[in-house]
PDB file of N, CA and C in Angstrom:
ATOM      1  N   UNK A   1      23.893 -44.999 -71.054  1.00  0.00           N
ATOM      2  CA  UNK A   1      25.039 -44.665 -70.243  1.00  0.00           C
ATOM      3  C   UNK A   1      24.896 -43.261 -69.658  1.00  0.00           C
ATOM      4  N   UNK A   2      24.321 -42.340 -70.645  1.00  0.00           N
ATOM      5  CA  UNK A   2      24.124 -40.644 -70.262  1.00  0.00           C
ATOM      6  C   UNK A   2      23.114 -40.478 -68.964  1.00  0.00           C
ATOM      7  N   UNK A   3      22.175 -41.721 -69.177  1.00  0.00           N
ATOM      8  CA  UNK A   3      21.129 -41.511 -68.503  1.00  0.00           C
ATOM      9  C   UNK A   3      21.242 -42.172 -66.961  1.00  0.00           C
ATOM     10  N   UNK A   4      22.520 -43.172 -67.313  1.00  0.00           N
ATOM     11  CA  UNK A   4      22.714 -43.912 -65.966  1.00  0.00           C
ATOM     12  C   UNK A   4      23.797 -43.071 -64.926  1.00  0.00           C
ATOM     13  N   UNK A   5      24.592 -42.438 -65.887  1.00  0.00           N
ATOM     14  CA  UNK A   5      25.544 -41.151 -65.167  1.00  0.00           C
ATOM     15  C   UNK A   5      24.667 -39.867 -64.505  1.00  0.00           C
ATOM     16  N   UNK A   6      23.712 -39.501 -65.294  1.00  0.00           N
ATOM     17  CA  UNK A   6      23.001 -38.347 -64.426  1.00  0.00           C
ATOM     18  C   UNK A   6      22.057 -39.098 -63.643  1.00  0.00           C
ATOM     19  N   UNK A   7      21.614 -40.093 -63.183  1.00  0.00           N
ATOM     20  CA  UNK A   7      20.559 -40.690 -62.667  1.00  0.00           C
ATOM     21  C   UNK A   7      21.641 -40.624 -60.946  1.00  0.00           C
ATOM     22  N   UNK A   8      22.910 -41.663 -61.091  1.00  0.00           N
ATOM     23  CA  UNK A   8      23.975 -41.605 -60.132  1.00  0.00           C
ATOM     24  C   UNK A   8      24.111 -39.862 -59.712  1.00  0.00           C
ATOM     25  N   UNK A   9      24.672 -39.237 -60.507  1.00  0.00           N
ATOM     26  CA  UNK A   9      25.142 -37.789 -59.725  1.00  0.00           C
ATOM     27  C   UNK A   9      23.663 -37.449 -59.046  1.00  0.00           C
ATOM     28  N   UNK A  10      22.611 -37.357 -59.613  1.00  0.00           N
ATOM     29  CA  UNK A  10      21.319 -36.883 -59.321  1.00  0.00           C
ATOM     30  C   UNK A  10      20.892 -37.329 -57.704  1.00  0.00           C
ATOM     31  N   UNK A  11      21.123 -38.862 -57.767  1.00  0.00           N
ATOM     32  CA  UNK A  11      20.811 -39.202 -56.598  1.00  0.00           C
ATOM     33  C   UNK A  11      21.985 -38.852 -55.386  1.00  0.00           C
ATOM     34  N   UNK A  12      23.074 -38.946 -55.908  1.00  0.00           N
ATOM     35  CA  UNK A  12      24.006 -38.579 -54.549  1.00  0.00           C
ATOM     36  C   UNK A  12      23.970 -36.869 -54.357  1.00  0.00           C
ATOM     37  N   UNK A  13      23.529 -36.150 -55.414  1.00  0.00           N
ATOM     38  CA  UNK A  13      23.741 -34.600 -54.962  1.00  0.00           C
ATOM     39  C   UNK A  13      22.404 -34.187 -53.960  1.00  0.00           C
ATOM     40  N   UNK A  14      21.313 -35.322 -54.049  1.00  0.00           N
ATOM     41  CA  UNK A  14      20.176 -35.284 -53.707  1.00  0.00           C
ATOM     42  C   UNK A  14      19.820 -35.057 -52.017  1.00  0.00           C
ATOM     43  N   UNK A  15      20.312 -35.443 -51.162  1.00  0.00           N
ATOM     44  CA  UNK A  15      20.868 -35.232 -50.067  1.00  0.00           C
ATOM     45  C   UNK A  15      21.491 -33.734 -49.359  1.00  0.00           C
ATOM     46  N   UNK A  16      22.253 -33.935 -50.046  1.00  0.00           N
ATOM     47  CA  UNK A  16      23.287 -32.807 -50.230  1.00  0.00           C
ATOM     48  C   UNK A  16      22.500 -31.262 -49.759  1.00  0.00           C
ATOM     49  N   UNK A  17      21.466 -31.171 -51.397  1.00  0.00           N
ATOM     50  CA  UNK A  17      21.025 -30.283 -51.627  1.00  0.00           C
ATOM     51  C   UNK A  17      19.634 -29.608 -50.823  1.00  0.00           C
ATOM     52  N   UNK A  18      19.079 -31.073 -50.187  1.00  0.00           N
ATOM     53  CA  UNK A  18      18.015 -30.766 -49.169  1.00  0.00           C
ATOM     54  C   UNK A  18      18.544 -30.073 -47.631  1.00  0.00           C
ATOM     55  N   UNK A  19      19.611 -30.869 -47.546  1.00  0.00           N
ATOM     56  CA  UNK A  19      20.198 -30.750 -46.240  1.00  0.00           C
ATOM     57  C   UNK A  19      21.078 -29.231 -46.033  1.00  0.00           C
ATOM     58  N   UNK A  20      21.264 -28.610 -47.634  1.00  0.00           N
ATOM     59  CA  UNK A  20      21.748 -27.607 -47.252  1.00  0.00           C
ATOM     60  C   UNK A  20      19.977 -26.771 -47.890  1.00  0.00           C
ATOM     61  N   UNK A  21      19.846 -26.957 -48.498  1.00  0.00           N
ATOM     62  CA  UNK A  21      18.068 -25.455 -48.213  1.00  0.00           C
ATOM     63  C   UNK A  21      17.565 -25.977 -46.743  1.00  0.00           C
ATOM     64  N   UNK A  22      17.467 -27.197 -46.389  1.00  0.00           N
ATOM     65  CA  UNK A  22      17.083 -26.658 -44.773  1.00  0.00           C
ATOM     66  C   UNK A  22      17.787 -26.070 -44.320  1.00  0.00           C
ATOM     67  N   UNK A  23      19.513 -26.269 -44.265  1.00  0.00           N
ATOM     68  CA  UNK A  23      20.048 -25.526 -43.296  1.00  0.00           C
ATOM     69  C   UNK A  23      19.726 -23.811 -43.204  1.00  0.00           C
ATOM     70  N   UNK A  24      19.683 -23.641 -44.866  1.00  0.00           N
ATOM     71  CA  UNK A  24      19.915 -22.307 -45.364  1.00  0.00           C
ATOM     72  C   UNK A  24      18.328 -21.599 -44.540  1.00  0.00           C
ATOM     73  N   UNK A  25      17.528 -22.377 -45.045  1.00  0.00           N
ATOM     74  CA  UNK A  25      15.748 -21.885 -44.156  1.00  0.00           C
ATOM     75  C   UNK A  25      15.910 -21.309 -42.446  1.00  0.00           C
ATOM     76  N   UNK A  26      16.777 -22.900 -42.012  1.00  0.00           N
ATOM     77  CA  UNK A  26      16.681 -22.459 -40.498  1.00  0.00           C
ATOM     78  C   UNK A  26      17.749 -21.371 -40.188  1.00  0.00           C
ATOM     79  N   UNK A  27      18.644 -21.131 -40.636  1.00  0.00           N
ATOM     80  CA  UNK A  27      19.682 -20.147 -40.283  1.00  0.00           C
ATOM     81  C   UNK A  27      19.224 -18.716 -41.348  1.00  0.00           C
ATOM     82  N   UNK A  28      18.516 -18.647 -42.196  1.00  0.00           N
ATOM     83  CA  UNK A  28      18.277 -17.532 -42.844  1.00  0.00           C
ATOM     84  C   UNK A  28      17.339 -17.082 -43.154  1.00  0.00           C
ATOM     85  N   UNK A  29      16.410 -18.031 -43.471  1.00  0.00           N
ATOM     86  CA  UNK A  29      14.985 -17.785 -43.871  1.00  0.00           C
ATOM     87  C   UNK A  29      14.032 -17.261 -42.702  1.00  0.00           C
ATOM     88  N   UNK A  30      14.146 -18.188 -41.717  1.00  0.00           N
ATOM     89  CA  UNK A  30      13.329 -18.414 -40.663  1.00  0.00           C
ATOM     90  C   UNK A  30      13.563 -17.164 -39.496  1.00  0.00           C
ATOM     91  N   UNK A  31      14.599 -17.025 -39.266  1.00  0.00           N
ATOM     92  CA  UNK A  31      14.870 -15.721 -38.505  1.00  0.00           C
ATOM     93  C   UNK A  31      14.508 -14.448 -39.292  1.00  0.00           C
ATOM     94  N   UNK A  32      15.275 -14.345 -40.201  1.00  0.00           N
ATOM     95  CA  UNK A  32      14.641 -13.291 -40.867  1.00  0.00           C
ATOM     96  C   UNK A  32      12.726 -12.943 -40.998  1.00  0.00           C
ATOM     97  N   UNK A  33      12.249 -13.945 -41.082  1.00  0.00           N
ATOM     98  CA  UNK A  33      10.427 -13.810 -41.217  1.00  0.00           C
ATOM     99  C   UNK A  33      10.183 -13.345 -39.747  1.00  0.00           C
ATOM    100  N   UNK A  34      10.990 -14.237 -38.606  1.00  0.00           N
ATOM    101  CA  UNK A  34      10.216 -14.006 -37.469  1.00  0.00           C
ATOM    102  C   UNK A  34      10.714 -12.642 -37.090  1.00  0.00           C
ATOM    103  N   UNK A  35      11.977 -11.841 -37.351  1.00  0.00           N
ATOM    104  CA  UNK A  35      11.947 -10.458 -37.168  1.00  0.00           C
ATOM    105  C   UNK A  35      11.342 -10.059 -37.579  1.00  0.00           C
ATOM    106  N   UNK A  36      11.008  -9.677 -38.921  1.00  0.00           N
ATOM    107  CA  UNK A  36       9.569  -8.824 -39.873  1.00  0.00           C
ATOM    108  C   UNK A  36       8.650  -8.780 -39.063  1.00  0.00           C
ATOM    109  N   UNK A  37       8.105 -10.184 -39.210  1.00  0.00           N
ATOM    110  CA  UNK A  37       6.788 -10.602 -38.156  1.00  0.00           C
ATOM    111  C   UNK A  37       6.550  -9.821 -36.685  1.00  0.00           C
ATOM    112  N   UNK A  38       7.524  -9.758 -36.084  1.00  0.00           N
ATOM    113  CA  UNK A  38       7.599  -9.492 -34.783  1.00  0.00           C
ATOM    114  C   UNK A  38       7.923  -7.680 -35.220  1.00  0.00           C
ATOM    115  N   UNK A  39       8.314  -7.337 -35.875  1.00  0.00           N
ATOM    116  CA  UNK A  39       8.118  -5.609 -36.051  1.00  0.00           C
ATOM    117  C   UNK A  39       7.345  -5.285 -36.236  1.00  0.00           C
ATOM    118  N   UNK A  40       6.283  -6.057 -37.251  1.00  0.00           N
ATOM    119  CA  UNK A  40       5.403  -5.410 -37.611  1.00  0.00           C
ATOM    120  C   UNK A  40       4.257  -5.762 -36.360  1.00  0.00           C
ATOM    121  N   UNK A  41       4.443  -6.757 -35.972  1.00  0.00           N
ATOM    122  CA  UNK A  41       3.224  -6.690 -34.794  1.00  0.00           C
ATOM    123  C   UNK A  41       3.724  -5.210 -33.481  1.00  0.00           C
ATOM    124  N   UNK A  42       4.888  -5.189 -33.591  1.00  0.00           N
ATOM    125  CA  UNK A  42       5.058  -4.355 -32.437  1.00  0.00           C
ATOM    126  C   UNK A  42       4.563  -3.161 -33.171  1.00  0.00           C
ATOM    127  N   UNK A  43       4.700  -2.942 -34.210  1.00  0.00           N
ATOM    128  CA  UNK A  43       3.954  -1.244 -34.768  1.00  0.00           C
ATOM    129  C   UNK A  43       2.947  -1.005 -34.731  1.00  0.00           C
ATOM    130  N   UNK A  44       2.099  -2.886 -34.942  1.00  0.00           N
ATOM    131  CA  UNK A  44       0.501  -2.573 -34.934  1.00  0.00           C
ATOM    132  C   UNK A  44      -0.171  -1.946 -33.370  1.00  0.00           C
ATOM    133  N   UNK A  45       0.774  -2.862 -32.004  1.00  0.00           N
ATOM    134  CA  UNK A  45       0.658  -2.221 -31.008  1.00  0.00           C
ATOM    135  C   UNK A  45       0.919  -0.992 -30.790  1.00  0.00           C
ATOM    136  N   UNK A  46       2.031  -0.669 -31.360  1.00  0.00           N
ATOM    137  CA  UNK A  46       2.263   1.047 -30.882  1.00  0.00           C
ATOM    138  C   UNK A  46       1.066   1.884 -31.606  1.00  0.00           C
ATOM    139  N   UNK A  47       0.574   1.508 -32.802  1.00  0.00           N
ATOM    140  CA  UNK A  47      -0.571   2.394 -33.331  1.00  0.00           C
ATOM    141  C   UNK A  47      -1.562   2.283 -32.251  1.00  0.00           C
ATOM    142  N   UNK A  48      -1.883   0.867 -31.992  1.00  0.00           N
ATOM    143  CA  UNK A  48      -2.653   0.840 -31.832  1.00  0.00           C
ATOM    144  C   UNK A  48      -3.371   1.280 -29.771  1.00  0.00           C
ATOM    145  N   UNK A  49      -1.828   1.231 -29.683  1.00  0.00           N
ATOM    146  CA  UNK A  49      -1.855   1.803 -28.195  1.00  0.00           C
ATOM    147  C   UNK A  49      -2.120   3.532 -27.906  1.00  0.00           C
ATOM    148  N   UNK A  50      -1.214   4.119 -29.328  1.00  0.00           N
ATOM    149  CA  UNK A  50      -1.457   5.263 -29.773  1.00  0.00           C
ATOM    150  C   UNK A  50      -2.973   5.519 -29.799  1.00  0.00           C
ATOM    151  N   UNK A  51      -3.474   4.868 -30.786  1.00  0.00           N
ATOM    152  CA  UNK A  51      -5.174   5.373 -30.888  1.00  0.00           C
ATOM    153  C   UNK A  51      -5.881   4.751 -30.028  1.00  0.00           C
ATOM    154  N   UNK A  52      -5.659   3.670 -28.956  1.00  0.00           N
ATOM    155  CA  UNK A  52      -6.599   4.001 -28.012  1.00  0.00           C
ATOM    156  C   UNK A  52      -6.582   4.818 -27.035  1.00  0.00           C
ATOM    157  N   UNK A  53      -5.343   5.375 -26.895  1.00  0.00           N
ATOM    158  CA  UNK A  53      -5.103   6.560 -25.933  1.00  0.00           C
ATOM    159  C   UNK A  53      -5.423   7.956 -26.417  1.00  0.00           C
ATOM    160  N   UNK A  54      -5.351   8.274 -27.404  1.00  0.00           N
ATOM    161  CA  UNK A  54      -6.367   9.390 -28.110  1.00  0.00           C
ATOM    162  C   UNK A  54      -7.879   9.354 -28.409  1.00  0.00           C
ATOM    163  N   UNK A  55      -8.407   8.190 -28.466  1.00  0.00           N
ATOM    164  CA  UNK A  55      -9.592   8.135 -27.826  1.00  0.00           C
ATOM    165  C   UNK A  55     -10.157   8.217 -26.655  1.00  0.00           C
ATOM    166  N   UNK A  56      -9.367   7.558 -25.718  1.00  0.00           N
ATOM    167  CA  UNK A  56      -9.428   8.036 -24.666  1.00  0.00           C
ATOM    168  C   UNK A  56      -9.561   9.326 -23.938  1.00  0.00           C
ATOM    169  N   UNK A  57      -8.262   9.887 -24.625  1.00  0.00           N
ATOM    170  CA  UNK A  57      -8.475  11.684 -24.447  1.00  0.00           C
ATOM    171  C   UNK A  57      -9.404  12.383 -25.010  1.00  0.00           C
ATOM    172  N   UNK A  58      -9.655  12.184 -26.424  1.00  0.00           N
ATOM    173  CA  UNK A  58     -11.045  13.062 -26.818  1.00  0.00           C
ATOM    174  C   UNK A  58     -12.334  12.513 -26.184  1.00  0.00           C
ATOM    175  N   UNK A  59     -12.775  11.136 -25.763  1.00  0.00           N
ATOM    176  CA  UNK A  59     -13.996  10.624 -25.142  1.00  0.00           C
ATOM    177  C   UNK A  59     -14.497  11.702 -23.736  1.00  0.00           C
ATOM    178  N   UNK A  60     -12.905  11.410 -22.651  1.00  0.00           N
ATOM    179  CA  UNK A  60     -12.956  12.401 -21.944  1.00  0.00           C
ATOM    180  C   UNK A  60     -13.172  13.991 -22.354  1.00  0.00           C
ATOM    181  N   UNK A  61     -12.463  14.513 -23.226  1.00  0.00           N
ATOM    182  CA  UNK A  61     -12.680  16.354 -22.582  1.00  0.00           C
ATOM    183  C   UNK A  61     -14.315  16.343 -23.255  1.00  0.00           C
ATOM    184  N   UNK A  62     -14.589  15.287 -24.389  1.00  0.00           N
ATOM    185  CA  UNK A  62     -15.926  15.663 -24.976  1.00  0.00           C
ATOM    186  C   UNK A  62     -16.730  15.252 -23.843  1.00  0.00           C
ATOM    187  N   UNK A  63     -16.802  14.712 -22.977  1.00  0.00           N
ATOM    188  CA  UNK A  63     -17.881  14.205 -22.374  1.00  0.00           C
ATOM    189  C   UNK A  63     -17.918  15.594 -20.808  1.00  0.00           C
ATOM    190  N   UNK A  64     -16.258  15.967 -20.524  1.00  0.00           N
ATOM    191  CA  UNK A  64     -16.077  17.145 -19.897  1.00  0.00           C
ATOM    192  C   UNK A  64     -16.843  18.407 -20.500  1.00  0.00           C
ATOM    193  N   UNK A  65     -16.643  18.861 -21.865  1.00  0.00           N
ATOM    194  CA  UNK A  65     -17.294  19.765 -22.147  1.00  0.00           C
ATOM    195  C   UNK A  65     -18.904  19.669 -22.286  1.00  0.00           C
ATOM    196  N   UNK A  66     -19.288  18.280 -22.467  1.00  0.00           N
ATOM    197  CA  UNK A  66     -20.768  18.093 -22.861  1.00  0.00           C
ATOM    198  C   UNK A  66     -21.164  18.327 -21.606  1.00  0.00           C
ATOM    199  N   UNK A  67     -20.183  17.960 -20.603  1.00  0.00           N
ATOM    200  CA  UNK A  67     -21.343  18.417 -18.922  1.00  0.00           C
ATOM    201  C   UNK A  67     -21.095  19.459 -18.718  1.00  0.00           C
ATOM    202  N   UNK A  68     -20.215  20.170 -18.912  1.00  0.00           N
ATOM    203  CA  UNK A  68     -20.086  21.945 -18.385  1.00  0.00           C
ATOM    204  C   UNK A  68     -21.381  22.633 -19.352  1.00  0.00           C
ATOM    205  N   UNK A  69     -21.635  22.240 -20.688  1.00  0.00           N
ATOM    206  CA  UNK A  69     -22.610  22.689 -21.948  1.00  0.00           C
ATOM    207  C   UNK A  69     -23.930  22.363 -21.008  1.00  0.00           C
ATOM    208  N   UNK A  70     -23.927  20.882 -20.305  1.00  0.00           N
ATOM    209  CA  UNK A  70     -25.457  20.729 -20.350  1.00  0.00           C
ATOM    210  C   UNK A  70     -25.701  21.090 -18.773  1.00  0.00           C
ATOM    211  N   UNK A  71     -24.628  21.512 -17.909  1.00  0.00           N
ATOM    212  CA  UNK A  71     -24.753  22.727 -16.623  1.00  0.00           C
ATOM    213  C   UNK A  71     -25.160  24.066 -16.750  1.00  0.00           C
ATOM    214  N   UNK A  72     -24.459  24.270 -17.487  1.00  0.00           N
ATOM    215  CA  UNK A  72     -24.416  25.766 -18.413  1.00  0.00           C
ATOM    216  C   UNK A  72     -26.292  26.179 -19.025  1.00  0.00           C
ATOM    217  N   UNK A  73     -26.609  24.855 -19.320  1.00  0.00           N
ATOM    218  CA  UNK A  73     -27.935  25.597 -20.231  1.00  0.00           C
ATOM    219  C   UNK A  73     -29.198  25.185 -19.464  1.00  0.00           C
ATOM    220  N   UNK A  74     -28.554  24.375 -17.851  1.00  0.00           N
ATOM    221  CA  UNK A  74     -30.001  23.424 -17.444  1.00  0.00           C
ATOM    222  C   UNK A  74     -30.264  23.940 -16.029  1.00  0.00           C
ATOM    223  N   UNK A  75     -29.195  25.185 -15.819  1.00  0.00           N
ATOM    224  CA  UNK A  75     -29.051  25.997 -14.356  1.00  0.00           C
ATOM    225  C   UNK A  75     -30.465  27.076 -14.766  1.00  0.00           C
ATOM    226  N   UNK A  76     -30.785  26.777 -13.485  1.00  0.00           N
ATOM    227  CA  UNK A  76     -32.307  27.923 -13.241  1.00  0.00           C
ATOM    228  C   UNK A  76     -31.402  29.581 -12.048  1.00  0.00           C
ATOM    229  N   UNK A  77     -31.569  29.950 -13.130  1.00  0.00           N
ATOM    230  CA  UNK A  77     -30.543  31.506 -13.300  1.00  0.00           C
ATOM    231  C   UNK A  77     -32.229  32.195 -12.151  1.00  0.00           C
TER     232      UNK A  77
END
């Protein structure tokens, strides 16, 4: 009888309980990951826009100073 009463509640709460963790996933879970997700990619861009633009700048003045250095030492004075 114990086993035929929880077998009944088991199966009718069964429904129930899927239909609300999906709901709970798509309204809570799921937004929440794709914000994280989406911050953290935008930081990886900003670093990473950051350091290619500082490479950029040191590539340039080094390659500026390496030609003023190799003007500087290759001029027939």
């Amino acid at each position: 009888m114990v086993d035929s009463l929880s077998h009944t509640v088991s199966n009718a709460i069964q429904s129930t309980m899927i239909t609300s963790y999906r709901d709970t996933f798509n309204q809570i879970v799921i937004p929440s990951y794709e914000k994280a997700v989406t911050n953290m990619f935008q930081q990886t861009n900003d670093v990473f826009k950051r350091g290619t633009k500082e490479c950029m700048y040191k590539r340039y003045f080094f390659r500026k100073i390496h030609h003023q250095l190799k003007f500087r030492f290759t001029r027939n004075d």
